[in-house]
C-alpha atoms as a PDB file:
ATOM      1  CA  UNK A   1       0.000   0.000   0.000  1.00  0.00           C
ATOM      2  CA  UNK A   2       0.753   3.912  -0.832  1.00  0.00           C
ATOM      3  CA  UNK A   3      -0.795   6.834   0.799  1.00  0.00           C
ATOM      4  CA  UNK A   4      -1.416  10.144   0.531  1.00  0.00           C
ATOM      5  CA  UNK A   5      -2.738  12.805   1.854  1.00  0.00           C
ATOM      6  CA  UNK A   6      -4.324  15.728   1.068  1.00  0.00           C
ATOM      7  CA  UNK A   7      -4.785  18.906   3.509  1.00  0.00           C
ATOM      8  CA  UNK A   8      -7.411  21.365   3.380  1.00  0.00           C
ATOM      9  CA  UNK A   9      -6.150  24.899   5.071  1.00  0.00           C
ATOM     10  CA  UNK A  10      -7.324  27.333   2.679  1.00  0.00           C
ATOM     11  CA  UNK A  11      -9.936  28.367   5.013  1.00  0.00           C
ATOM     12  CA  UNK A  12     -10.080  31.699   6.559  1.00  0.00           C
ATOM     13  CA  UNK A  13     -12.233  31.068   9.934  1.00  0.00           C
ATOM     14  CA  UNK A  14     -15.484  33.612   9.160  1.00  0.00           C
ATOM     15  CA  UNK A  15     -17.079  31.696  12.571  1.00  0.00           C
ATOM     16  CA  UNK A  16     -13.616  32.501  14.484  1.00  0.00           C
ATOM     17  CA  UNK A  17     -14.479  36.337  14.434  1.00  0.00           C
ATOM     18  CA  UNK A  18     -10.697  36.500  13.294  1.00  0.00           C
ATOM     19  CA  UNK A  19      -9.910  40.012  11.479  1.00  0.00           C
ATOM     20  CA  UNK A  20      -9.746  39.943   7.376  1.00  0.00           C
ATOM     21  CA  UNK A  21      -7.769  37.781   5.922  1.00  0.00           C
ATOM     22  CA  UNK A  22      -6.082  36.051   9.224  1.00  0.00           C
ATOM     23  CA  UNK A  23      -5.899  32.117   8.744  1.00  0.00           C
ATOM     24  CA  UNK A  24      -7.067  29.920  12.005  1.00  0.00           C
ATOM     25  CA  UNK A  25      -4.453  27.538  10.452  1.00  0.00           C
ATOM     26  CA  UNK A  26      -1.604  29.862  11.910  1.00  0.00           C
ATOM     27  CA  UNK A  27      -3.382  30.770  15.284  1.00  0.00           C
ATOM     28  CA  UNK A  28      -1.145  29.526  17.788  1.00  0.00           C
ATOM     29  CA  UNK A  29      -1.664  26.462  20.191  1.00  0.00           C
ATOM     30  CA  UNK A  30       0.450  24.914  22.126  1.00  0.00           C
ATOM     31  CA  UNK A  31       3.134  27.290  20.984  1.00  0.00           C
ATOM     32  CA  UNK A  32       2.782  26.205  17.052  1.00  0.00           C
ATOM     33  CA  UNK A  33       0.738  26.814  14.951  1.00  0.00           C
ATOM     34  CA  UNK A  34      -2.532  24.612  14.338  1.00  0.00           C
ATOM     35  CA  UNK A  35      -1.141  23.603  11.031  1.00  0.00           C
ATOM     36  CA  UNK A  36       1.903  22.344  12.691  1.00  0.00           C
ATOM     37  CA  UNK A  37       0.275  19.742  14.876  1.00  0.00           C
ATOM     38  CA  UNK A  38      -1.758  18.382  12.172  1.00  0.00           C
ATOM     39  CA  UNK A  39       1.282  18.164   9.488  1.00  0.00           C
ATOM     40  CA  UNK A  40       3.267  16.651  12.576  1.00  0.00           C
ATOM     41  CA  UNK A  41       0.791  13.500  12.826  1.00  0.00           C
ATOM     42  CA  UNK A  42       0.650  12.577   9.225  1.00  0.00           C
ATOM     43  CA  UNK A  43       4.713  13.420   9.203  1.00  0.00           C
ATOM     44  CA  UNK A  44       4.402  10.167  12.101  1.00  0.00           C
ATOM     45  CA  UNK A  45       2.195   8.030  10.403  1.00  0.00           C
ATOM     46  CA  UNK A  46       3.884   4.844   9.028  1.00  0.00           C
ATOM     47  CA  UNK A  47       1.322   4.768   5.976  1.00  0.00           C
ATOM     48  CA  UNK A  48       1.517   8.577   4.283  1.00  0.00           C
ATOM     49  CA  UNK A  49       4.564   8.975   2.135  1.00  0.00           C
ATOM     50  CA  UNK A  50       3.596  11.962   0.589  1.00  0.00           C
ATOM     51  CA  UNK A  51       1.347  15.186   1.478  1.00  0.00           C
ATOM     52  CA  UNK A  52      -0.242  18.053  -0.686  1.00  0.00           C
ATOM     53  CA  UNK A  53      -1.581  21.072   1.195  1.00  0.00           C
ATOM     54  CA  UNK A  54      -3.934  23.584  -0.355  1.00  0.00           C
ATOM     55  CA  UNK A  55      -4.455  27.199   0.737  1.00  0.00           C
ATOM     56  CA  UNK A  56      -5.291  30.514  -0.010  1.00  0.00           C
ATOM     57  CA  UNK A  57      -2.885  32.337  -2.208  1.00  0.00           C
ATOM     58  CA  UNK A  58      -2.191  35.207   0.056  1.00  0.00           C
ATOM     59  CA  UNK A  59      -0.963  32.167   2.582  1.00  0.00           C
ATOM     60  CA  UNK A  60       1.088  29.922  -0.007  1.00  0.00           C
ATOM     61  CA  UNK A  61       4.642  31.682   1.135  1.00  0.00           C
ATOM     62  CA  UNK A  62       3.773  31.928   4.611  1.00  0.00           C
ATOM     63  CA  UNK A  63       2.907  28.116   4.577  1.00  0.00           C
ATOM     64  CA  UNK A  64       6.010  27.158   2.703  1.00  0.00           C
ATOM     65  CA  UNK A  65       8.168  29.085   5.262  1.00  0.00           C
ATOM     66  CA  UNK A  66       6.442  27.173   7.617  1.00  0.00           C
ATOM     67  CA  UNK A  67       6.726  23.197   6.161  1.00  0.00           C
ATOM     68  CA  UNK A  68      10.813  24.351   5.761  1.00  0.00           C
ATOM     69  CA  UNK A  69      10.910  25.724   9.098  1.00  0.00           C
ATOM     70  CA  UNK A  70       9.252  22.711  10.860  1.00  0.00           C
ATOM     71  CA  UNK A  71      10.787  20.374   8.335  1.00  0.00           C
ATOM     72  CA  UNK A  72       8.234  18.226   7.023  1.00  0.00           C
ATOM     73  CA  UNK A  73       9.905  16.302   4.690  1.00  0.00           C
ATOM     74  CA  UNK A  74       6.472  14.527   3.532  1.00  0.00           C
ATOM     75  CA  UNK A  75       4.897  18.095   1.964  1.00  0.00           C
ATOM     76  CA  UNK A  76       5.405  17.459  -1.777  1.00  0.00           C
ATOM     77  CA  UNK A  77       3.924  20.962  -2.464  1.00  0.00           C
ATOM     78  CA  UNK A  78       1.603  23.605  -1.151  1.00  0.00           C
ATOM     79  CA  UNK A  79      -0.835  24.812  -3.896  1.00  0.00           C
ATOM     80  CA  UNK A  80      -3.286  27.651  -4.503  1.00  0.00           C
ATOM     81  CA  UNK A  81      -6.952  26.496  -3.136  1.00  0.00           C
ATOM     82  CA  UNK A  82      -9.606  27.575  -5.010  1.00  0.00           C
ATOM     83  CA  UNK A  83     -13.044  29.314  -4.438  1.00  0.00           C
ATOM     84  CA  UNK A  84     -14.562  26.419  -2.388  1.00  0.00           C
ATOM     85  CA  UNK A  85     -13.207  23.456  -0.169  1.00  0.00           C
ATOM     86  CA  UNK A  86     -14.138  21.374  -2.773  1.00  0.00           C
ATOM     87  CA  UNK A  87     -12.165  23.416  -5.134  1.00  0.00           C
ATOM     88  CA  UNK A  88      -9.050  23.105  -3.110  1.00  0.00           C
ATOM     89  CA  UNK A  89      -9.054  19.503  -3.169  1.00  0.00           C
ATOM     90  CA  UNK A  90      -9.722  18.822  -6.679  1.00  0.00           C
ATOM     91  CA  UNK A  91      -6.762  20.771  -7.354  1.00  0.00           C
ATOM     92  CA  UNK A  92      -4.722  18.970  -5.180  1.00  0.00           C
ATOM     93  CA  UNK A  93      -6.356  15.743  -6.419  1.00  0.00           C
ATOM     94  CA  UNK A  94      -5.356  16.710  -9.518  1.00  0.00           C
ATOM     95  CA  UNK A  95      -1.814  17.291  -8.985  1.00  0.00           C
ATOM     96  CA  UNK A  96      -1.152  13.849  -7.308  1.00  0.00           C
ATOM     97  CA  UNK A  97      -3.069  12.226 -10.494  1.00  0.00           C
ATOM     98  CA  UNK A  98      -0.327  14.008 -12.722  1.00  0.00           C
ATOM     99  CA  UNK A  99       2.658  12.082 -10.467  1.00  0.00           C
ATOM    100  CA  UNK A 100       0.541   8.896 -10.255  1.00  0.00           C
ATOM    101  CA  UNK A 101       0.843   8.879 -14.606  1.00  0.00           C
ATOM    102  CA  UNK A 102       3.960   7.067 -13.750  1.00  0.00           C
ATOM    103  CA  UNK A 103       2.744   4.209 -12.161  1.00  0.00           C
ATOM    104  CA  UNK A 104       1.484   1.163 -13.623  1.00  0.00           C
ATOM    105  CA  UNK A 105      -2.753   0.321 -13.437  1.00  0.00           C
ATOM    106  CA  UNK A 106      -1.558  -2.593 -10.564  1.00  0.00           C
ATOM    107  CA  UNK A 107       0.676   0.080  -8.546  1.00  0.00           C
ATOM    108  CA  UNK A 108      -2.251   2.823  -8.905  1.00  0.00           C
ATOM    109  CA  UNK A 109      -4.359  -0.013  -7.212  1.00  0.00           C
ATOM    110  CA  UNK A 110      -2.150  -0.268  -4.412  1.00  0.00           C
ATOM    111  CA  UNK A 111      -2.793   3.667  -3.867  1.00  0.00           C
ATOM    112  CA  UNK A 112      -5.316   5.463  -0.958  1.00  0.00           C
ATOM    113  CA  UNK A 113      -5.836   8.832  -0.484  1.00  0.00           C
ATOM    114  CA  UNK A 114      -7.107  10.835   3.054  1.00  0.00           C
ATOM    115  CA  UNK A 115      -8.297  13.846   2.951  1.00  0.00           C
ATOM    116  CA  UNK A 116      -8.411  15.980   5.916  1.00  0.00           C
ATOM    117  CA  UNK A 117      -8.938  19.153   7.534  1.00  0.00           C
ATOM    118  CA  UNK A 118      -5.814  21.448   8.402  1.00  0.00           C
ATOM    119  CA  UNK A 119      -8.248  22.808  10.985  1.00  0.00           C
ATOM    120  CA  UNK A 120      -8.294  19.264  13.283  1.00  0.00           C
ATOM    121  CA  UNK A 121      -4.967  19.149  14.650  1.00  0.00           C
ATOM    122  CA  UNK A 122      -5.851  16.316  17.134  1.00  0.00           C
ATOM    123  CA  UNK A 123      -5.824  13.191  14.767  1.00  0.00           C
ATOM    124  CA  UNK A 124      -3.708  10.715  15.877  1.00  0.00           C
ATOM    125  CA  UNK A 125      -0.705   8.665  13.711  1.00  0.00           C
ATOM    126  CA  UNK A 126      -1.833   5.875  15.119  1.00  0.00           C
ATOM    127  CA  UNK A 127      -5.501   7.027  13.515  1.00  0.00           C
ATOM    128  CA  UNK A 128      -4.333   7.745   9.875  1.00  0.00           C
ATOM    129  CA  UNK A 129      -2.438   4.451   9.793  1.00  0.00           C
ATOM    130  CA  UNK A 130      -5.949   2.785  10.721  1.00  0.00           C
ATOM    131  CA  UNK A 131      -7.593   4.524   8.596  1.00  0.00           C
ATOM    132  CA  UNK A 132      -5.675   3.855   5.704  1.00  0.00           C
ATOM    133  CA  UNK A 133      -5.418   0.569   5.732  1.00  0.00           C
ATOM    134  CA  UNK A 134      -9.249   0.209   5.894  1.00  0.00           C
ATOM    135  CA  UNK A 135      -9.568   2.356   2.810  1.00  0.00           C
ATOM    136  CA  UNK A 136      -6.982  -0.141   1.203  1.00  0.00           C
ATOM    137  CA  UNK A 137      -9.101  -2.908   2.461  1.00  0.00           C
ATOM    138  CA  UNK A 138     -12.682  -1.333   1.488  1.00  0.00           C
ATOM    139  CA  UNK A 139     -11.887   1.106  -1.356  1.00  0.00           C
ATOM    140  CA  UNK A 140     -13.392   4.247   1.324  1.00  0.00           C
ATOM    141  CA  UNK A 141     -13.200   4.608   4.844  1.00  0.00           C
ATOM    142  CA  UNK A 142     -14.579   7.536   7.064  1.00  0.00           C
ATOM    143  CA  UNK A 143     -14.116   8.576  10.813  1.00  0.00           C
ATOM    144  CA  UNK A 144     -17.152   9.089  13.354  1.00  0.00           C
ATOM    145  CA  UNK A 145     -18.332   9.530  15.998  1.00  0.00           C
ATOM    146  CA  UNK A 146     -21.119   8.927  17.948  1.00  0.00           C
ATOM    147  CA  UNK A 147     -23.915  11.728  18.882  1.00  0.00           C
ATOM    148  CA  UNK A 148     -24.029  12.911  22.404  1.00  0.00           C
ATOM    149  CA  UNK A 149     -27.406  15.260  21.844  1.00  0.00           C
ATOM    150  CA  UNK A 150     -30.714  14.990  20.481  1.00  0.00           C
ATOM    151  CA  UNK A 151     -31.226  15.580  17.525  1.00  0.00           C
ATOM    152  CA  UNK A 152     -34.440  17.584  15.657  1.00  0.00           C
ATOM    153  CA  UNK A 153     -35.555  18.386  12.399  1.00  0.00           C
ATOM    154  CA  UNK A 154     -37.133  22.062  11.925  1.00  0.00           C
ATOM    155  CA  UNK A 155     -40.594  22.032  11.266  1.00  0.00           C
ATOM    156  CA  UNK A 156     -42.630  22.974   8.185  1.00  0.00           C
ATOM    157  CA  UNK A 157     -42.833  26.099  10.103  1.00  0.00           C
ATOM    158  CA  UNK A 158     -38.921  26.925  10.696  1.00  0.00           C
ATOM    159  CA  UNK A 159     -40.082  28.551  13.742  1.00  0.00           C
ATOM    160  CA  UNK A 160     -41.208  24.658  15.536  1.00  0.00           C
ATOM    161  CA  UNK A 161     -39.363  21.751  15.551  1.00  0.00           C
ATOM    162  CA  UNK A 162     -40.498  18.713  13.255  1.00  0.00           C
ATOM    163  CA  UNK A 163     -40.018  15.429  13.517  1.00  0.00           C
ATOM    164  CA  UNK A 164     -37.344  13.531  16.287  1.00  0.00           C
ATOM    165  CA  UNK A 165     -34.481  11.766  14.482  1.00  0.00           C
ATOM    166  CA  UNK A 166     -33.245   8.411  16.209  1.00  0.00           C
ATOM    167  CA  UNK A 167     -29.517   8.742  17.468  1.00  0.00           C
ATOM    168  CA  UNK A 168     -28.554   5.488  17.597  1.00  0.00           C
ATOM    169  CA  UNK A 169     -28.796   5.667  13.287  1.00  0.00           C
ATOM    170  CA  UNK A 170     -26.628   8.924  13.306  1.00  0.00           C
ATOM    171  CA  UNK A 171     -23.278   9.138  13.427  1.00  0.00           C
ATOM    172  CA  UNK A 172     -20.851  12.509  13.534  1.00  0.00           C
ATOM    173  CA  UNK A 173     -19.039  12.489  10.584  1.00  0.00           C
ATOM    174  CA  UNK A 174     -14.926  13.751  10.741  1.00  0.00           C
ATOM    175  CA  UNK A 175     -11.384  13.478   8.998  1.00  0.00           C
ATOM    176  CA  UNK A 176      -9.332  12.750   7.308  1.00  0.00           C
ATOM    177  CA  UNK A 177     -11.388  10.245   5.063  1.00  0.00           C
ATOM    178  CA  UNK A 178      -9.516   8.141   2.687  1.00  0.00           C
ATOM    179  CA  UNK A 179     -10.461   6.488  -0.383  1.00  0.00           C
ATOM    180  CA  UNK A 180      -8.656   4.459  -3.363  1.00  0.00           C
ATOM    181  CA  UNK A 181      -6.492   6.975  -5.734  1.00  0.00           C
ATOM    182  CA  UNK A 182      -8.699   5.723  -8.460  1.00  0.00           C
ATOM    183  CA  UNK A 183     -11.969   6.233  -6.582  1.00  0.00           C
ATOM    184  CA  UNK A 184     -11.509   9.265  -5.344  1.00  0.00           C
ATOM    185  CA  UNK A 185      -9.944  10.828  -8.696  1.00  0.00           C
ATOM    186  CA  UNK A 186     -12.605   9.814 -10.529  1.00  0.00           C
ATOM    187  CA  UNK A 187     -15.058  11.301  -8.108  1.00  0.00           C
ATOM    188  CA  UNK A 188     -13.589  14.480  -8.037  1.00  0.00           C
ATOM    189  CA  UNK A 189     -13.460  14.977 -11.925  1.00  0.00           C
ATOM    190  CA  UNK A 190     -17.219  13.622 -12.391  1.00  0.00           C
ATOM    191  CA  UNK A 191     -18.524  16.187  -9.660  1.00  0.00           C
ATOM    192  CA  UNK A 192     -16.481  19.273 -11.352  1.00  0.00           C
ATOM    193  CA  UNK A 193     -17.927  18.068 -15.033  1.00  0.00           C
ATOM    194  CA  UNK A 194     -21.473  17.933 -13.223  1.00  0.00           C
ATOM    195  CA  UNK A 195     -20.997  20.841 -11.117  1.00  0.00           C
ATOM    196  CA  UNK A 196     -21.848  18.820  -8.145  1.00  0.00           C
ATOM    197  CA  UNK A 197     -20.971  20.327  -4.452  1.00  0.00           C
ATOM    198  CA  UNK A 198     -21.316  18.196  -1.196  1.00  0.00           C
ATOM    199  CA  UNK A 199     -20.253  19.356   2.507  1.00  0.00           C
ATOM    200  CA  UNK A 200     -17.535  16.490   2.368  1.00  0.00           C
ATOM    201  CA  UNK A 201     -15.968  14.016  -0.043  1.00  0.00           C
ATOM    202  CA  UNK A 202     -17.744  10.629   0.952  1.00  0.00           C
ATOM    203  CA  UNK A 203     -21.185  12.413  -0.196  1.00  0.00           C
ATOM    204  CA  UNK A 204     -19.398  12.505  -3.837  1.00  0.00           C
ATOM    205  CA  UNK A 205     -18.895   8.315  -3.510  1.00  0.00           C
ATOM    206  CA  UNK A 206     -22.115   8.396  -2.376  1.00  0.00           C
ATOM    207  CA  UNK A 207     -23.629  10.494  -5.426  1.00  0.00           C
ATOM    208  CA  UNK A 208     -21.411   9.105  -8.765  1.00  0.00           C
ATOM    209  CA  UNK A 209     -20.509   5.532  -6.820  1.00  0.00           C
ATOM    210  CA  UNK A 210     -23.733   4.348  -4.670  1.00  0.00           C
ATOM    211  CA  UNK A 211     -22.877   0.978  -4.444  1.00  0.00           C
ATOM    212  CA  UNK A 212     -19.635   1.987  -3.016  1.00  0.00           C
ATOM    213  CA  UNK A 213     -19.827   0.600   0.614  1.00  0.00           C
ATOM    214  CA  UNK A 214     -17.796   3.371   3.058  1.00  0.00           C
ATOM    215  CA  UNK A 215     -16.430   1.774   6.127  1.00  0.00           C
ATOM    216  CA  UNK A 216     -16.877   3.452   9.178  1.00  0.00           C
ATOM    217  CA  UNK A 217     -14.036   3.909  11.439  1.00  0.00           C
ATOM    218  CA  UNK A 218     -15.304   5.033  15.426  1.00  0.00           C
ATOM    219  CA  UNK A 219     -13.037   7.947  16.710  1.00  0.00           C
ATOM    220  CA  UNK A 220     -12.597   9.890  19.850  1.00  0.00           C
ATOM    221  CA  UNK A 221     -14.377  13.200  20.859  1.00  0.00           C
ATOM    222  CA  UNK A 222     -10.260  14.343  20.749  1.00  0.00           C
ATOM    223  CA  UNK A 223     -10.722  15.012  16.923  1.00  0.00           C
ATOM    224  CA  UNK A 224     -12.024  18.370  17.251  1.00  0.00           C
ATOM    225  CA  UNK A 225     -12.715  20.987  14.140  1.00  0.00           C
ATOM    226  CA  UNK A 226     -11.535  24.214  15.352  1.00  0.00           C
ATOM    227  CA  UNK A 227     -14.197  26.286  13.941  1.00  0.00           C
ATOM    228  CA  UNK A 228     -15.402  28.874  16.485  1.00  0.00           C
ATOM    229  CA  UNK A 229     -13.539  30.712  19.394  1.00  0.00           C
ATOM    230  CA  UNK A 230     -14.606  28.571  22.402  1.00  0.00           C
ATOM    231  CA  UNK A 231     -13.172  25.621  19.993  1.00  0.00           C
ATOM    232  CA  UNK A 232      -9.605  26.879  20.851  1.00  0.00           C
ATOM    233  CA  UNK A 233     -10.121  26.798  24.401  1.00  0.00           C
ATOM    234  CA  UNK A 234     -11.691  23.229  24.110  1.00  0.00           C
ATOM    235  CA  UNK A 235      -8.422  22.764  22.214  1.00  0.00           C
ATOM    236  CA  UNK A 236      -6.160  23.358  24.722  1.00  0.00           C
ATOM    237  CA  UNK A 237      -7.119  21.258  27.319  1.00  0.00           C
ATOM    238  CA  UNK A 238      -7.780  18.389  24.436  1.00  0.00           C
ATOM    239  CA  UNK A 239      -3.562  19.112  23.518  1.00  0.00           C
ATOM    240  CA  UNK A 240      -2.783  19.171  27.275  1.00  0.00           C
ATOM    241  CA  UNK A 241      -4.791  15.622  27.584  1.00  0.00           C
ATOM    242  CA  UNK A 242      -2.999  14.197  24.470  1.00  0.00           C
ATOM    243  CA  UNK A 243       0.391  15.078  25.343  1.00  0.00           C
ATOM    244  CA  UNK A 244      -0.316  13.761  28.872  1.00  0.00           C
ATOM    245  CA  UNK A 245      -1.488  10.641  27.420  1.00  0.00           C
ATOM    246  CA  UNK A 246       1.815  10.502  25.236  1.00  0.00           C
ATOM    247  CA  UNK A 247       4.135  11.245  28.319  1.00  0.00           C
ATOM    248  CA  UNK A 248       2.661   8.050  30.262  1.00  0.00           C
ATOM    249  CA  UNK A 249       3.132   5.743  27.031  1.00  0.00           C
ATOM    250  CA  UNK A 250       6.347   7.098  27.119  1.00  0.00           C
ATOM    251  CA  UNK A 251       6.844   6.060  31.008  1.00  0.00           C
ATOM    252  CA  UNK A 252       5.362   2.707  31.060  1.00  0.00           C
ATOM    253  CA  UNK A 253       7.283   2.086  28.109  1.00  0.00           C
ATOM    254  CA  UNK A 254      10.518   3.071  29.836  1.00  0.00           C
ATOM    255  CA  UNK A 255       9.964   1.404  32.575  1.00  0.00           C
ATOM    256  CA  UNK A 256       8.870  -2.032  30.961  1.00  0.00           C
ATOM    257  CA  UNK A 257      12.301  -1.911  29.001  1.00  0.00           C
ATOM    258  CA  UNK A 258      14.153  -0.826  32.363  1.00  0.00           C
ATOM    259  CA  UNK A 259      12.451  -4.261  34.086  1.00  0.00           C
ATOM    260  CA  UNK A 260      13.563  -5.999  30.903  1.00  0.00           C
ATOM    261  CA  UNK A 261      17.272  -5.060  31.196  1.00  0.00           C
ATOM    262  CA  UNK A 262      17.703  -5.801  34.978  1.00  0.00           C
ATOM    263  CA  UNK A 263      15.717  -9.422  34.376  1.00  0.00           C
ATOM    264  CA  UNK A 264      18.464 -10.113  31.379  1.00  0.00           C
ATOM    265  CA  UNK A 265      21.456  -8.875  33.970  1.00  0.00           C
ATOM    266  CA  UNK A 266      20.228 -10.910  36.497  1.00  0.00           C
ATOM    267  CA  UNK A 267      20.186 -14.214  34.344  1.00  0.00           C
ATOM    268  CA  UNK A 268      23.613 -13.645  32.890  1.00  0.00           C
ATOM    269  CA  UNK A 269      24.731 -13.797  36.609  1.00  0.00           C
END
């Protein structure tokens, strides 16, 4: 298996209140920038040998500075975005179909793509690895999670609620979801010939490949879109938690291979 990735992190954060023009990738947390932490997990995961961001062109330098600085070594390029989210992925879909020419139809088969959201910075290596190998196994995979409110149509009358809608049937949907380079190519070129937009990428499997089955791959609360002020708050204390986590992996680990050591001195004596 090959994988890819493609970033979304062209958008400019209207529901952040931020002033014109600011990106809520750059806003700082945990003394990087959001972009940072997100780059950093697919830089870990075992599975992504290559990465293709997308942003707004008045970001595209600032960006670059930024993949040099930090040294991610898996960015093949940062491109120019394009009017919608949408947009910005079909362009970078585009530009990974140009360097998959090379390969031969079996090779291309061996190929997934996930596409994500610059603006979740709490996905997990561990996460992208999973995923990946399910979209290898199923041809599309998608994280989710489950609903922790009720959930209500609007009315007939927008001002009154309708109708109910059973939770247990509903799931959250997230990122990064990840597909089969030849799936997801060919759903990106059918919706721009059609002029077909969806809210996320499985809905265009859904619309030009129905009998595509998409996995679904349970995630954590952790993997937070930072979309509105109070989300940067929440995503402090979700870093503080994850790093936490990480330090008492890091502990047991160290302490399991210090056990290990004095068991092998004590048999060679």
């Amino acid at each position: 298996m090959r994988g890819f990735a493609i970033i979304a992190a062209g958008g400019l954060g209207k529901r952040m209140n931020l002033a014109p023009g600011v990106s809520k990738q750059l806003l700082r947390l945990g003394g990087k920038p959001v972009l940072c932490h997100t780059l950093s997990a697919f830089e870990q995961a075992s599975s992504i040998e290559g990465v293709y961001v997308a942003a707004g062109a008045a970001h595209l330098d600032t960006l670059r500075r930024l993949v040099r600085r930090y040294g991610f070594s898996k960015v093949n390029c940062v491109i120019e975005g394009g009017a919608e989210r949408q947009d910005s992925i079909y362009n970078c879909i585009e530009r990974l179909a140009q360097e998959l020419e090379t390969l031969s139809a079996r090779e291309k088969k061996q190929c997934v793509v996930l596409i994500h959201d610059g603006a979740r910075p709490f996905i997990q290596p561990s996460e992208i690895d999973a995923i990946a190998m399910l979209s290898k196994q199923f041809g599309a995979c998608v994280p989710a999670t489950k609903l922790k409110d009720t959930i209500k149509c609007i009315g007939a009358d927008a001002r009154f609620f309708g109708a109910t809608l059973d939770r247990s049937s509903l799931l959250q949907v997230q990122t990064p979801q990840g597909f089969s380079a030849n799936l997801i190519i060919a759903a990106h070129r059918l919706a721009r010939q059609k002029k077909f937009y969806a809210t996320d990428d499985a809905a265009l499997i859904e619309k030009f490949f129905p009998t595509q089955r998409i996995k679904i791959f349970e995630t954590g609360y952790h993997n937070l879109k930072l979309t509105t002020p109070e989300d940067l708050d929440f995503g402090v204390a979700i870093l503080k938690r994850l790093r936490l986590s990480q330090n008492s992996h890091l502990n047991r680990s160290g302490h399991d291979e210090q056990r290990a050591l004095r068991r092998t001195h004590l048999k060679a004596r």
